[in-house]
Protein backbone atom coordinates (compact mmCIF):
# COMPACT_ATOMS: atom_id res chain seq x y z
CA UNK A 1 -27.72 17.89 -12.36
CA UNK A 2 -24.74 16.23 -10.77
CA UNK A 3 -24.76 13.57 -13.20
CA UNK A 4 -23.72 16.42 -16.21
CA UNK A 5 -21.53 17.87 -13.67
CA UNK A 6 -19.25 14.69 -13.34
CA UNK A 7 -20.23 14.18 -16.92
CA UNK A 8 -18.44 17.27 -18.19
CA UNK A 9 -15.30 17.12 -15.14
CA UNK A 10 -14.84 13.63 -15.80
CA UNK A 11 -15.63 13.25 -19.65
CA UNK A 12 -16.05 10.24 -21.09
CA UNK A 13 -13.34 8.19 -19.47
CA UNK A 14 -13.95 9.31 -16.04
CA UNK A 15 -17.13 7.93 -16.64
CA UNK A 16 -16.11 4.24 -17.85
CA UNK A 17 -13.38 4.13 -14.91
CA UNK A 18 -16.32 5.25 -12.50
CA UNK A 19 -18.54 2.46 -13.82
CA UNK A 20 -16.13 0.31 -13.58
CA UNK A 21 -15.24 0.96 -10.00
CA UNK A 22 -19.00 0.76 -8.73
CA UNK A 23 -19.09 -2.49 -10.49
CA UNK A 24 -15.98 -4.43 -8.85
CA UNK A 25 -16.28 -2.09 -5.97
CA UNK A 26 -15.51 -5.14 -3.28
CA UNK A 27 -12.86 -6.71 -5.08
CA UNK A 28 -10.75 -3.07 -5.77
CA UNK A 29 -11.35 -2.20 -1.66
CA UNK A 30 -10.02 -5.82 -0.63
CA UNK A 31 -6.76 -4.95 -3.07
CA UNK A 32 -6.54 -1.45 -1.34
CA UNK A 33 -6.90 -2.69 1.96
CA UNK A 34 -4.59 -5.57 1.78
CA UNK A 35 -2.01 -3.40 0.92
CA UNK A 36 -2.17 -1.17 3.06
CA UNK A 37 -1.91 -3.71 6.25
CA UNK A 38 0.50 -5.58 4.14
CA UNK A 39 2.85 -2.04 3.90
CA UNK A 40 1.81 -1.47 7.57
CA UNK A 41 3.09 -5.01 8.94
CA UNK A 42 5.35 -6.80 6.42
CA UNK A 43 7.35 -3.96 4.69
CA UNK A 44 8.23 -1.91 7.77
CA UNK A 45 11.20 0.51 7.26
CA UNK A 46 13.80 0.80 9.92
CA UNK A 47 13.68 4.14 11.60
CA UNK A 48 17.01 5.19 12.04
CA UNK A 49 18.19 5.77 15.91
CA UNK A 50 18.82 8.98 16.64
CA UNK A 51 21.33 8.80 19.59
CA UNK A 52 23.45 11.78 20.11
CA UNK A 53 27.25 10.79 20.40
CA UNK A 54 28.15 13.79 23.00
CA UNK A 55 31.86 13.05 22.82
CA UNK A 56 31.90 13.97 19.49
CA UNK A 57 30.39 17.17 19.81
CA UNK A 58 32.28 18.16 23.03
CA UNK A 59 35.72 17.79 20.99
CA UNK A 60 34.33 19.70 18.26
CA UNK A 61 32.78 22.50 20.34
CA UNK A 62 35.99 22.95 22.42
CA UNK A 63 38.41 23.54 19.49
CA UNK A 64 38.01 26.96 18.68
C-alpha cells in the first residue's frame, strides 16, 4: 500500500531517482557529509563585529 502511495506522489521519476539513491546510497551520504564539514571548517564566513562606537551616537543624540 505504501509502495502505490509513493508510486502515484512520486510518479515515475521519483521512482528511478529513489532507486537510484538506495543503490549508491554510501557514496551520495559521503558527498553530503563531506560538504557539509568542508562548509563547516574550510569556507567559514566572517561574522561581522558588532561593536557599538558610543561617540558617535552621543554627538548625534545631543544635537537636537
Amino acid at each position: 500500500m505504501i509502495e502505490k502511495i509513493l508510486d502515484f506522489g512520486l510518479g515515475p521519476y521519483g521512482r528511478m531517482v529513489g532507486d537510484f539513491y538506495v543503490e549508491h546510497q554510501m557514496l551520495i551520504n559521503t558527498i553530503v557529509v563531506g560538504v557539509a564539514l568542508a562548509s563547516k571548517f574550510y569556507f567559514k564566513q566572517r561574522k561581522p563585529s558588532i561593536q557599538p562606537n558610543l561617540s558617535v551616537e552621543a554627538t548625534e543624540t545631543d544635537e537636537r
